[in-house]
N, C-alpha and C. Protein backbone atom coordinates (compact mmCIF):
# COMPACT_ATOMS: atom_id res chain seq x y z
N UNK A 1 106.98 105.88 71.08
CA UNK A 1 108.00 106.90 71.25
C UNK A 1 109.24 106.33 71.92
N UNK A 2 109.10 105.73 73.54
CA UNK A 2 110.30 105.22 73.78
C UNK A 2 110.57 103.55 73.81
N UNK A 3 109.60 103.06 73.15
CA UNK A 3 108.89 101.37 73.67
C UNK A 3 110.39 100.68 73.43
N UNK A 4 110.83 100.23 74.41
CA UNK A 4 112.05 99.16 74.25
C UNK A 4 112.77 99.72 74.34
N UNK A 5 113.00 101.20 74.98
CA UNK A 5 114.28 101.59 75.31
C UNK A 5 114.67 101.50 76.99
N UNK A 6 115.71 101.72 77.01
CA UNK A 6 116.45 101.97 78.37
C UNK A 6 116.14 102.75 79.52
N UNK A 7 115.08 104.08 79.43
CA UNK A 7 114.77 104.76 80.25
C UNK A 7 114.50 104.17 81.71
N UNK A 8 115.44 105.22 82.43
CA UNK A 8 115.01 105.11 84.33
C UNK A 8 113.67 105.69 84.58
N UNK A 9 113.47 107.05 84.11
CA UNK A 9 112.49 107.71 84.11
C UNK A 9 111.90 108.26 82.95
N UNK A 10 110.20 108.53 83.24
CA UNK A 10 109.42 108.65 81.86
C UNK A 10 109.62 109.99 81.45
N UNK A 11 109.71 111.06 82.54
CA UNK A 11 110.02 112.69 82.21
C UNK A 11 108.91 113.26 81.80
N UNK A 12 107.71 112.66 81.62
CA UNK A 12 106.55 113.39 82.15
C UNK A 12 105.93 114.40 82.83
N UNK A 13 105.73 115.70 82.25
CA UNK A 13 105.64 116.81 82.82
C UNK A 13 103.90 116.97 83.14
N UNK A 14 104.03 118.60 83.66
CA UNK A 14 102.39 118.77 84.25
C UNK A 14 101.86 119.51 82.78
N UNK A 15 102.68 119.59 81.67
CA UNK A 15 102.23 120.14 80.95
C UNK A 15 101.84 119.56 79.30
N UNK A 16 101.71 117.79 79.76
CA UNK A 16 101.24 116.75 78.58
C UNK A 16 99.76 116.77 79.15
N UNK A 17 99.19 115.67 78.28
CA UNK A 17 98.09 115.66 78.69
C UNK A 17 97.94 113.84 77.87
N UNK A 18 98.29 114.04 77.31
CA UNK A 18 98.19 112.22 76.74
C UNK A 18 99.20 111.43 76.97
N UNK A 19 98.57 110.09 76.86
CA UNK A 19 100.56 109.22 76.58
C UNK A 19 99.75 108.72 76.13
N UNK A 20 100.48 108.46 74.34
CA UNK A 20 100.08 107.52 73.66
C UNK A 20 100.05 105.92 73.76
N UNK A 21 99.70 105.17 72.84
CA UNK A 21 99.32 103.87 72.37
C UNK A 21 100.88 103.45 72.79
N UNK A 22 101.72 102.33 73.53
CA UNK A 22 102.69 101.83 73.61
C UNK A 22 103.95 102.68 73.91
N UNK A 23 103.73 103.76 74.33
CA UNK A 23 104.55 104.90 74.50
C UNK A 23 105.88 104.40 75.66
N UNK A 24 105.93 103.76 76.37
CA UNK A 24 106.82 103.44 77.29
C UNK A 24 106.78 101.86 77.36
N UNK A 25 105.86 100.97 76.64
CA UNK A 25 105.73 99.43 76.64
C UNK A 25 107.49 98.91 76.67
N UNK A 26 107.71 97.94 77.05
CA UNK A 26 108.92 97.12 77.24
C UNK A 26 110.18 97.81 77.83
N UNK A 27 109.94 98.85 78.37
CA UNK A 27 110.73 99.70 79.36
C UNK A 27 111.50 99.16 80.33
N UNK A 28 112.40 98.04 79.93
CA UNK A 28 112.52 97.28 81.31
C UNK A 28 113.32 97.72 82.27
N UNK A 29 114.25 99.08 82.53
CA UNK A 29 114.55 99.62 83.08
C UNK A 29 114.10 101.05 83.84
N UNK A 30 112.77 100.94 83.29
CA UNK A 30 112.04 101.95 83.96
C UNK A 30 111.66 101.75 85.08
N UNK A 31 112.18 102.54 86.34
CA UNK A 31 112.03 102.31 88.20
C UNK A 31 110.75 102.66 88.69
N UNK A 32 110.29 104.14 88.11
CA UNK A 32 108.76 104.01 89.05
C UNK A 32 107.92 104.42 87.61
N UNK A 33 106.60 104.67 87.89
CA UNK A 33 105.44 104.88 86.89
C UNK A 33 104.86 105.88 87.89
N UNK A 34 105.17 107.48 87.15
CA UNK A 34 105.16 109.03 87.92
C UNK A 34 104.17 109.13 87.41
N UNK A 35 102.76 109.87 87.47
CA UNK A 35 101.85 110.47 85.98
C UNK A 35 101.47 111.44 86.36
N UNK A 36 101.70 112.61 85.88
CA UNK A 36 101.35 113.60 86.89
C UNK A 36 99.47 114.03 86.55
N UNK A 37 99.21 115.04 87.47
CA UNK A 37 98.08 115.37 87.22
C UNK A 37 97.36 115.83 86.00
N UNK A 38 98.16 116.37 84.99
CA UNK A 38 97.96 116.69 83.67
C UNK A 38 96.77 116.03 82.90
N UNK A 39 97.31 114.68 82.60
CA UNK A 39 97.59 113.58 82.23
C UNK A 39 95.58 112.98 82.12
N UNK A 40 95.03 113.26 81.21
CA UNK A 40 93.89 113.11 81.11
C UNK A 40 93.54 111.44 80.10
N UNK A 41 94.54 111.20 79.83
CA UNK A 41 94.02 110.06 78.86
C UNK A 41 95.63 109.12 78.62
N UNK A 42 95.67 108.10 78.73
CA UNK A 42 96.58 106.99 78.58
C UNK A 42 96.32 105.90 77.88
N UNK A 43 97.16 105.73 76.99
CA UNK A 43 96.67 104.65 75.67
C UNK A 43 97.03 103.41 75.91
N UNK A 44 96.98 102.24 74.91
CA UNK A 44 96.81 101.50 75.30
C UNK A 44 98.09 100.67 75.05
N UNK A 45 98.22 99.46 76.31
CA UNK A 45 99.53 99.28 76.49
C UNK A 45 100.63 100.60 76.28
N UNK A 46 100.53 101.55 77.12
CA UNK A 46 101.38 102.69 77.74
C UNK A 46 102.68 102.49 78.13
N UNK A 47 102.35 101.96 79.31
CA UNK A 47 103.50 100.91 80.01
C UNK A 47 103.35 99.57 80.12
N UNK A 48 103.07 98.67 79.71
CA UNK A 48 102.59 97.56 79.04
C UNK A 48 104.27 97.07 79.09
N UNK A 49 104.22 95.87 80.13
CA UNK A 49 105.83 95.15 80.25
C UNK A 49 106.74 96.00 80.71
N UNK A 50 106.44 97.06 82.08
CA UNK A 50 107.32 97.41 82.46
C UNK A 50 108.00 97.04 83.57
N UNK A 51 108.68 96.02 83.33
CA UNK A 51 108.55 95.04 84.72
C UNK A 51 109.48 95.46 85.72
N UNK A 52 110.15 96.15 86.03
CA UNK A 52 111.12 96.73 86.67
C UNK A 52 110.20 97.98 87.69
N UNK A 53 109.51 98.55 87.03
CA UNK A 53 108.97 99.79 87.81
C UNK A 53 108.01 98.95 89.27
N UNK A 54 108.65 99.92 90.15
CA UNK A 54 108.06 99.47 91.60
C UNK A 54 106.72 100.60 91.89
N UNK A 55 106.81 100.36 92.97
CA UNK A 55 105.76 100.80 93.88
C UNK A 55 104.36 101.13 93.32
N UNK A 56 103.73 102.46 93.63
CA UNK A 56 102.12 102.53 93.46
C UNK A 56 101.91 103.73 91.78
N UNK A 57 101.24 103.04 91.45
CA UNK A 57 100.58 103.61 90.00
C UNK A 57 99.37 104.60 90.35
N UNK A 58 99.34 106.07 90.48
CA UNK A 58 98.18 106.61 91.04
C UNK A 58 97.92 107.33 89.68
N UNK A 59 96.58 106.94 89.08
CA UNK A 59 95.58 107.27 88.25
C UNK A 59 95.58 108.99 88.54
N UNK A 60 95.58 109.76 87.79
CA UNK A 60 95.09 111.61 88.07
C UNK A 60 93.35 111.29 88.23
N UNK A 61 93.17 112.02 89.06
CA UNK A 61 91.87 112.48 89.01
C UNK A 61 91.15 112.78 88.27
N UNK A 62 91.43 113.60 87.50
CA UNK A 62 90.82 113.99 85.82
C UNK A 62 90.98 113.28 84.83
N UNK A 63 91.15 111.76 85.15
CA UNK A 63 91.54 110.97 83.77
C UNK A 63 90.64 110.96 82.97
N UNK A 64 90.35 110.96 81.87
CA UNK A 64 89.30 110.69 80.83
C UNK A 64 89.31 109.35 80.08
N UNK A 65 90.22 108.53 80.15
CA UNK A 65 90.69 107.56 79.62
C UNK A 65 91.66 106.78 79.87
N UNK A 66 91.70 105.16 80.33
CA UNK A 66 92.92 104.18 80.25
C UNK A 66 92.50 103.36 79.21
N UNK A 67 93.43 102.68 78.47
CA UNK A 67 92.99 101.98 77.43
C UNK A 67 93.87 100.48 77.86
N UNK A 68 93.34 99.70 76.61
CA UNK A 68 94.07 98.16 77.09
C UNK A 68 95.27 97.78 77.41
N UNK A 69 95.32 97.06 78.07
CA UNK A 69 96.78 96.75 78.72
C UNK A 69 97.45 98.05 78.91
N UNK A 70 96.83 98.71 79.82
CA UNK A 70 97.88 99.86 80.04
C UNK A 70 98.93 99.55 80.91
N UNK A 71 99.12 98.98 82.19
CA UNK A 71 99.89 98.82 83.09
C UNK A 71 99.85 97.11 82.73
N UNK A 72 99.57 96.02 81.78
CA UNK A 72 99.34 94.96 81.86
C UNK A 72 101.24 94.74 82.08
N UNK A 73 101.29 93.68 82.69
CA UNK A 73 102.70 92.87 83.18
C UNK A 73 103.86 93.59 83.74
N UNK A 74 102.97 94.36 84.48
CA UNK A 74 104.58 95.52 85.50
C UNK A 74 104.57 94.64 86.53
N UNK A 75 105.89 93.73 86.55
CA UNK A 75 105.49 92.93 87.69
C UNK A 75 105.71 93.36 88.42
N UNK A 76 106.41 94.58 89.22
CA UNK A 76 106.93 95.54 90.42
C UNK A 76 106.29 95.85 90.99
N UNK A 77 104.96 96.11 90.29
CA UNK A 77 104.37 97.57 90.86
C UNK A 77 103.52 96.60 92.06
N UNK A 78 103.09 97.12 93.39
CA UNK A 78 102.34 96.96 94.16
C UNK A 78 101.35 97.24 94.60
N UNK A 79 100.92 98.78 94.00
CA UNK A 79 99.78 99.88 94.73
C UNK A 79 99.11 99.80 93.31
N UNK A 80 97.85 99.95 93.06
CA UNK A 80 97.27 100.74 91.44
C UNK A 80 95.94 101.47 92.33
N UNK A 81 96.12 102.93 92.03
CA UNK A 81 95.80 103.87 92.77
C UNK A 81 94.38 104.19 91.73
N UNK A 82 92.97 104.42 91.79
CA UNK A 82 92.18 105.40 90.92
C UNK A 82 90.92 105.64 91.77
N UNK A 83 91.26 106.94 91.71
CA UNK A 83 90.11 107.92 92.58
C UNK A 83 89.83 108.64 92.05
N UNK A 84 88.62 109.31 91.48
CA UNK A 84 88.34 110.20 90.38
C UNK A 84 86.51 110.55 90.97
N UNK A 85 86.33 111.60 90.08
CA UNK A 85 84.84 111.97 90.50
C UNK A 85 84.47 111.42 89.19
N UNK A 86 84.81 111.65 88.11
CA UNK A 86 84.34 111.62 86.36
C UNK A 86 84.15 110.38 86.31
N UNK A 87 83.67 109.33 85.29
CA UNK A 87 83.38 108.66 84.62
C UNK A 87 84.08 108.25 83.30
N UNK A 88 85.76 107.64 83.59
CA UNK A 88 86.37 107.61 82.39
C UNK A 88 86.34 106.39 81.81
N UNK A 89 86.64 105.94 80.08
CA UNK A 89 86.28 104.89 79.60
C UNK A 89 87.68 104.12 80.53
N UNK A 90 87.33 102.77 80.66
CA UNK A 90 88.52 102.01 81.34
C UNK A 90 88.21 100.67 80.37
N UNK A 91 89.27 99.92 79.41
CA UNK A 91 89.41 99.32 78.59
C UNK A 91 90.14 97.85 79.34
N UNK A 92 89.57 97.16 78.61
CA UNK A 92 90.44 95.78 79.46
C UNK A 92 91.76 95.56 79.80
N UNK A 93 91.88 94.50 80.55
CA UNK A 93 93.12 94.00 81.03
C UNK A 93 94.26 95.39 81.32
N UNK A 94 93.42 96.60 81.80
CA UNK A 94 94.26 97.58 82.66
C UNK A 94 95.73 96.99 83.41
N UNK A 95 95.40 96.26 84.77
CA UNK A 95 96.36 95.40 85.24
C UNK A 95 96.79 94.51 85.15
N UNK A 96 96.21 93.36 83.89
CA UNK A 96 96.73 92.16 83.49
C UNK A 96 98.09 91.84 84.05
N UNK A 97 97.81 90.62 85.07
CA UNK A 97 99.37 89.98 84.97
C UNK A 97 100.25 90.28 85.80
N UNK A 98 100.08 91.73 86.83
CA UNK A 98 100.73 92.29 87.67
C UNK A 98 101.15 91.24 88.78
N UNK A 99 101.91 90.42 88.62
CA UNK A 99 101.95 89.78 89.74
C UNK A 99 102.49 89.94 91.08
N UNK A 100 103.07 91.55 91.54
CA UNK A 100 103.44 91.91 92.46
C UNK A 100 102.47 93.06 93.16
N UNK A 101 100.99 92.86 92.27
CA UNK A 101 100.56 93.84 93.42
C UNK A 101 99.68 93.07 94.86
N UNK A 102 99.66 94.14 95.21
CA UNK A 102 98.88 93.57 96.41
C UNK A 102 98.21 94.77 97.45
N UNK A 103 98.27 95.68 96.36
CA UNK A 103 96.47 96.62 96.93
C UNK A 103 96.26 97.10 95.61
N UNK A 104 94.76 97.92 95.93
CA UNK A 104 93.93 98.37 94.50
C UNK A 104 93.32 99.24 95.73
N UNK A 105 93.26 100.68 94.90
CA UNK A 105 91.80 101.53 95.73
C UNK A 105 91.47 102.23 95.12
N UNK A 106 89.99 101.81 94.43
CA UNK A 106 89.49 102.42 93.10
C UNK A 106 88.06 103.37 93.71
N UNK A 107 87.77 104.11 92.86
CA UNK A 107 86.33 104.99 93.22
C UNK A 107 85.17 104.10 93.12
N UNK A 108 84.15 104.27 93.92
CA UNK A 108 83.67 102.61 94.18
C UNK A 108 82.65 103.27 93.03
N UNK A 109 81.81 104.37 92.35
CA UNK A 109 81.33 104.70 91.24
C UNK A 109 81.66 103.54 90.01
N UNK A 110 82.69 103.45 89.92
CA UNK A 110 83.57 103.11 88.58
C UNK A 110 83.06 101.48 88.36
N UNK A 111 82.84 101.42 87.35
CA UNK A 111 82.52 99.67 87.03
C UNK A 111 84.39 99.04 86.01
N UNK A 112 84.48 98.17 86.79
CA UNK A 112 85.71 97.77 86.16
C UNK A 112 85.52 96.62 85.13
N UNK A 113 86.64 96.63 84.37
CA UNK A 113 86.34 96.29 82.92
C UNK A 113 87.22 94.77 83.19
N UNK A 114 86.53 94.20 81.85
CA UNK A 114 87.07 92.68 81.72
C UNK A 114 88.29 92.67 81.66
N UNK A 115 88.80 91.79 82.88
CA UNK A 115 90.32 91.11 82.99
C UNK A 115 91.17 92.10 83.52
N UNK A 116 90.62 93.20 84.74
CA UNK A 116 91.25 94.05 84.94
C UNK A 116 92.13 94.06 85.97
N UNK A 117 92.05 93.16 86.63
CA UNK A 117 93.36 92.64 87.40
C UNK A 117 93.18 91.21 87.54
N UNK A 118 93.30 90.50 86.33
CA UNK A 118 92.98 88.95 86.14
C UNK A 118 94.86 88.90 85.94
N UNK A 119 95.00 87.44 86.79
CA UNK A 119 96.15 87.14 87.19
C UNK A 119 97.33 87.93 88.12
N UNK A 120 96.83 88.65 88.64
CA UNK A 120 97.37 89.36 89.81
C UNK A 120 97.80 88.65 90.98
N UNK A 121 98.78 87.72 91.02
CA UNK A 121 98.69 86.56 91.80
C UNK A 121 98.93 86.76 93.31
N UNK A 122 99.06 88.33 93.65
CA UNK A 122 99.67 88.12 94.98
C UNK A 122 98.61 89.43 95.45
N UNK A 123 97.31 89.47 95.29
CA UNK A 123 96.23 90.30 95.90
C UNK A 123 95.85 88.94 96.83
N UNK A 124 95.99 89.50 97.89
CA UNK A 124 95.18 88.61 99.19
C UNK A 124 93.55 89.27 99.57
N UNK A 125 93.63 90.25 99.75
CA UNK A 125 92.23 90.52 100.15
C UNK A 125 92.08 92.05 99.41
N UNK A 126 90.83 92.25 99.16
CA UNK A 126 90.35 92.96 98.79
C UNK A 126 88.56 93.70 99.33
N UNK A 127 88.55 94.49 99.14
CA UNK A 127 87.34 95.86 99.85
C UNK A 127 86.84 96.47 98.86
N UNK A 128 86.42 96.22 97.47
CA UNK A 128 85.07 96.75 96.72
C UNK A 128 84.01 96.78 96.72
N UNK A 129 83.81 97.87 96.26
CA UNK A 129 81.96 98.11 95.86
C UNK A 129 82.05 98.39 94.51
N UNK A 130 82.74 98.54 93.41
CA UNK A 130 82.76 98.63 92.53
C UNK A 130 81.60 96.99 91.34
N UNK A 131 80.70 97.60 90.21
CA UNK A 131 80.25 96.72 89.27
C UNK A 131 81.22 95.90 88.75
N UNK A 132 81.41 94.88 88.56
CA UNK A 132 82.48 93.50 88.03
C UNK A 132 81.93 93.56 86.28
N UNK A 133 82.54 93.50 85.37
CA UNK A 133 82.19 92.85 84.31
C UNK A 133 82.91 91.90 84.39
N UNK A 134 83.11 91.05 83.16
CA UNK A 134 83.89 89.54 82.85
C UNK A 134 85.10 89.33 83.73
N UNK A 135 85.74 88.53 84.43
CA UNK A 135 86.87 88.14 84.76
C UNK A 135 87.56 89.36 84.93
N UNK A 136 87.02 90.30 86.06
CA UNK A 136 87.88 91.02 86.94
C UNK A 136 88.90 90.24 87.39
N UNK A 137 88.66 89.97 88.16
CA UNK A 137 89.87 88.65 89.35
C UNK A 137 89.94 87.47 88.92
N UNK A 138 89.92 87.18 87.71
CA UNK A 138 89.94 85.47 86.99
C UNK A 138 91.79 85.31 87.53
N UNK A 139 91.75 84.31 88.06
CA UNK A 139 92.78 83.03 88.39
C UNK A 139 93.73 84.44 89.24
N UNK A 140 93.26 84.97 90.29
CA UNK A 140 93.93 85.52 91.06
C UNK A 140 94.06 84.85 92.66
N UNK A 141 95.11 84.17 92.21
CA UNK A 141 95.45 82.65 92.87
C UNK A 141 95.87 82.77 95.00
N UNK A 142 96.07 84.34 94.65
CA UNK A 142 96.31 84.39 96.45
C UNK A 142 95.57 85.23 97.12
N UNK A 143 94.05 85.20 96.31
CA UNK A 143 93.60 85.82 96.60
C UNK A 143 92.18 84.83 97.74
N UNK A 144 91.85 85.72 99.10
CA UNK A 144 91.85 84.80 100.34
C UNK A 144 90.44 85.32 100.69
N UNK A 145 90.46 86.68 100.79
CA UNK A 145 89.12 87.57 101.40
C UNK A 145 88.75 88.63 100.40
N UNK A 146 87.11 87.99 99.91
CA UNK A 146 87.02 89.65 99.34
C UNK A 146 85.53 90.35 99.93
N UNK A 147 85.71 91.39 100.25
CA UNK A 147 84.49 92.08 101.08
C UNK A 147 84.30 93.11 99.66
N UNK A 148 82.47 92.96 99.49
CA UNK A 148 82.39 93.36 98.41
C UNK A 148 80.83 94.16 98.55
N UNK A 149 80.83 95.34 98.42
CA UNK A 149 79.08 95.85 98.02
C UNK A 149 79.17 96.16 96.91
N UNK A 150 79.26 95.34 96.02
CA UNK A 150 79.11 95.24 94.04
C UNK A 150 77.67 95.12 94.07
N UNK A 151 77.01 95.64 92.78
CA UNK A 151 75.66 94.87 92.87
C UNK A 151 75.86 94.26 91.61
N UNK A 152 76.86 94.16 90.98
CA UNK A 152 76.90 93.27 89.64
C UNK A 152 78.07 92.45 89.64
N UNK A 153 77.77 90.81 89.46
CA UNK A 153 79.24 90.55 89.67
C UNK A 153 78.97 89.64 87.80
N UNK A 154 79.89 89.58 87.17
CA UNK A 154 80.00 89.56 85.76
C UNK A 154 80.81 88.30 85.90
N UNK A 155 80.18 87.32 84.72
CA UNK A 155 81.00 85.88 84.04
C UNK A 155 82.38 85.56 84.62
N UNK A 156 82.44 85.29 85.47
CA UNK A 156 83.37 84.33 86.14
C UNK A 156 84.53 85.69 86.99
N UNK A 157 83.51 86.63 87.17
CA UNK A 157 84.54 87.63 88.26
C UNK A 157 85.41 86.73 89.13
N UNK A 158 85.45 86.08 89.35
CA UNK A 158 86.21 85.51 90.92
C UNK A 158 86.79 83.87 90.12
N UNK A 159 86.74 83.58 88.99
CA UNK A 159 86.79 82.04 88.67
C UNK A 159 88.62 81.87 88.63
N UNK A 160 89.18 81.03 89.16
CA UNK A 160 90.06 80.54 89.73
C UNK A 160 91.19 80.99 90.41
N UNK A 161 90.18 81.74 91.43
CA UNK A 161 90.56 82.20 93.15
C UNK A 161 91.39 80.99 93.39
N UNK A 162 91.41 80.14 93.24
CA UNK A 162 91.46 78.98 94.15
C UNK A 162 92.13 78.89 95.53
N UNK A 163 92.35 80.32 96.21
CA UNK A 163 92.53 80.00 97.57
C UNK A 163 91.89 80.87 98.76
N UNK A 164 90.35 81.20 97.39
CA UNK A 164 89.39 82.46 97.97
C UNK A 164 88.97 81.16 99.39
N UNK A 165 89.24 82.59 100.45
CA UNK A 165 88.15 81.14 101.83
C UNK A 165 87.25 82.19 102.42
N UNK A 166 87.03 83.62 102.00
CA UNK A 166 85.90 84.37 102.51
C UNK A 166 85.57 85.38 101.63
N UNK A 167 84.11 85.27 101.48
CA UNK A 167 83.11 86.49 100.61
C UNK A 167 81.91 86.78 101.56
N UNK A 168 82.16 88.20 101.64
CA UNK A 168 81.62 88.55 102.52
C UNK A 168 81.00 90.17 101.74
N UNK A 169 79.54 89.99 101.27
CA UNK A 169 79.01 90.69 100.70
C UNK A 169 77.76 91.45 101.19
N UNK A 170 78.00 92.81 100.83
CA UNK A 170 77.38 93.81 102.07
C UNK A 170 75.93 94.48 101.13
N UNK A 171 75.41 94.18 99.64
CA UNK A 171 74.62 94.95 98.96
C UNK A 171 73.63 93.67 99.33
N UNK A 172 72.18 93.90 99.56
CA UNK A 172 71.08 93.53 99.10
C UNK A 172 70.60 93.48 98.19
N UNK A 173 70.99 93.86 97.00
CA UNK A 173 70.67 93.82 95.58
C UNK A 173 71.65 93.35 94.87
N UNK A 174 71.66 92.32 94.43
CA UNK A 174 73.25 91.69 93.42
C UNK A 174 72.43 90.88 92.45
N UNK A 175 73.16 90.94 91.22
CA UNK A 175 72.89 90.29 90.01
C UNK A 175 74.48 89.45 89.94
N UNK A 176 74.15 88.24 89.53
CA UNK A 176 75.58 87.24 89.22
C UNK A 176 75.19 87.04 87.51
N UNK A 177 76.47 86.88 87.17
CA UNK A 177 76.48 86.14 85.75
C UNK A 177 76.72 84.52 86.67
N UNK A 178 77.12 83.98 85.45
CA UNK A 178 77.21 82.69 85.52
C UNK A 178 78.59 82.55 85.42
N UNK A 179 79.15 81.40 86.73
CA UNK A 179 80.40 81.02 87.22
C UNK A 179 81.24 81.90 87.87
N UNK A 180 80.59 82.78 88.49
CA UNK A 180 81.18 84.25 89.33
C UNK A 180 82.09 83.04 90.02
N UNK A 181 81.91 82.71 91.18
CA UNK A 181 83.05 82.27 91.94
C UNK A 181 83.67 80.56 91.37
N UNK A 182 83.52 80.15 90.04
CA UNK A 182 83.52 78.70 90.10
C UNK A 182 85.29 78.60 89.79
């Protein structure tokens, strides 16, 4: 609908309920990423390259759906907000690439999907309990401390941290794939 245009703002009301497949992608003048509560399902690559938009991305509560690369390469953004009671599908590389965030506070229920904040270069520490599939945090390079009660950590969740210097894991029950931290 607006992919590659000029927009400051998305104009997103309480009275949508979707944003389609690439709907705001290459927005490079778009300042923040608003979503209001409506807003049950977000397609894939949404905002996908909106590199201009700052601050925190807060997920609605009632989401039913993010799909791939939804927020992949907003380098602005800092916060990615998801707290929910439901169980929505969450599709890869959600945050791909964000290289300006530096918090996440997700519902620790939720199992996060492959490459979902892989290359996020400026997360220093992190506080999950959330299930890992594939390369959650692959090559999230400033990343220092992660305190974690996961009981699943998935194919190379953590593989090139390279400046991880503390894991500090609170579940008695954990399953690793192979090359979680290599």
């Amino acid at each position: 609908a607006f992919r590659d245009s000029r927009l400051k703002h998305t104009g997103l009301t309480e009275y949508m309920t979707n944003i389609s497949n690439g709907c705001y992608a290459n927005c490079s003048e778009l300042e923040n990423i608003e979503i209001p509560e409506s807003i049950i399902a977000i397609g894939d690559q949404a905002f996908c390259a909106c590199r201009n938009a700052k601050g925190t991305i807060k997920i609605p509560a009632n989401i039913q759906k993010i799909g791939n690369d939804a927020f992949a390469n907003c380098d602005s953004i800092t916060r990615f907000e998801l707290i929910c009671d439901g169980n929505p599908e969450l599709y890869d590389y959600i945050c791909y690439n964000d290289i300006s965030l530096t918090e996440i506070k997700i519902s620790d229920h939720l199992t996060l999907p492959s490459r979902m904040f892989a290359y996020c270069s400026s997360l220093e520490e992190i506080n999950i309990n959330n299930n890992l599939e594939d390369r959650v945090f692959f090559n999230c390079t400033g990343l220092k401390k992660v305190i974690s009660g996961s009981k699943h950590f998935g194919q190379q969740a953590f593989s090139g941290c390279t400046n991880l210097e503390t894991v500090i894991l609170t579940n008695r029950e954990l399953t690793f794939d192979t090359y979680v931290f290599d």
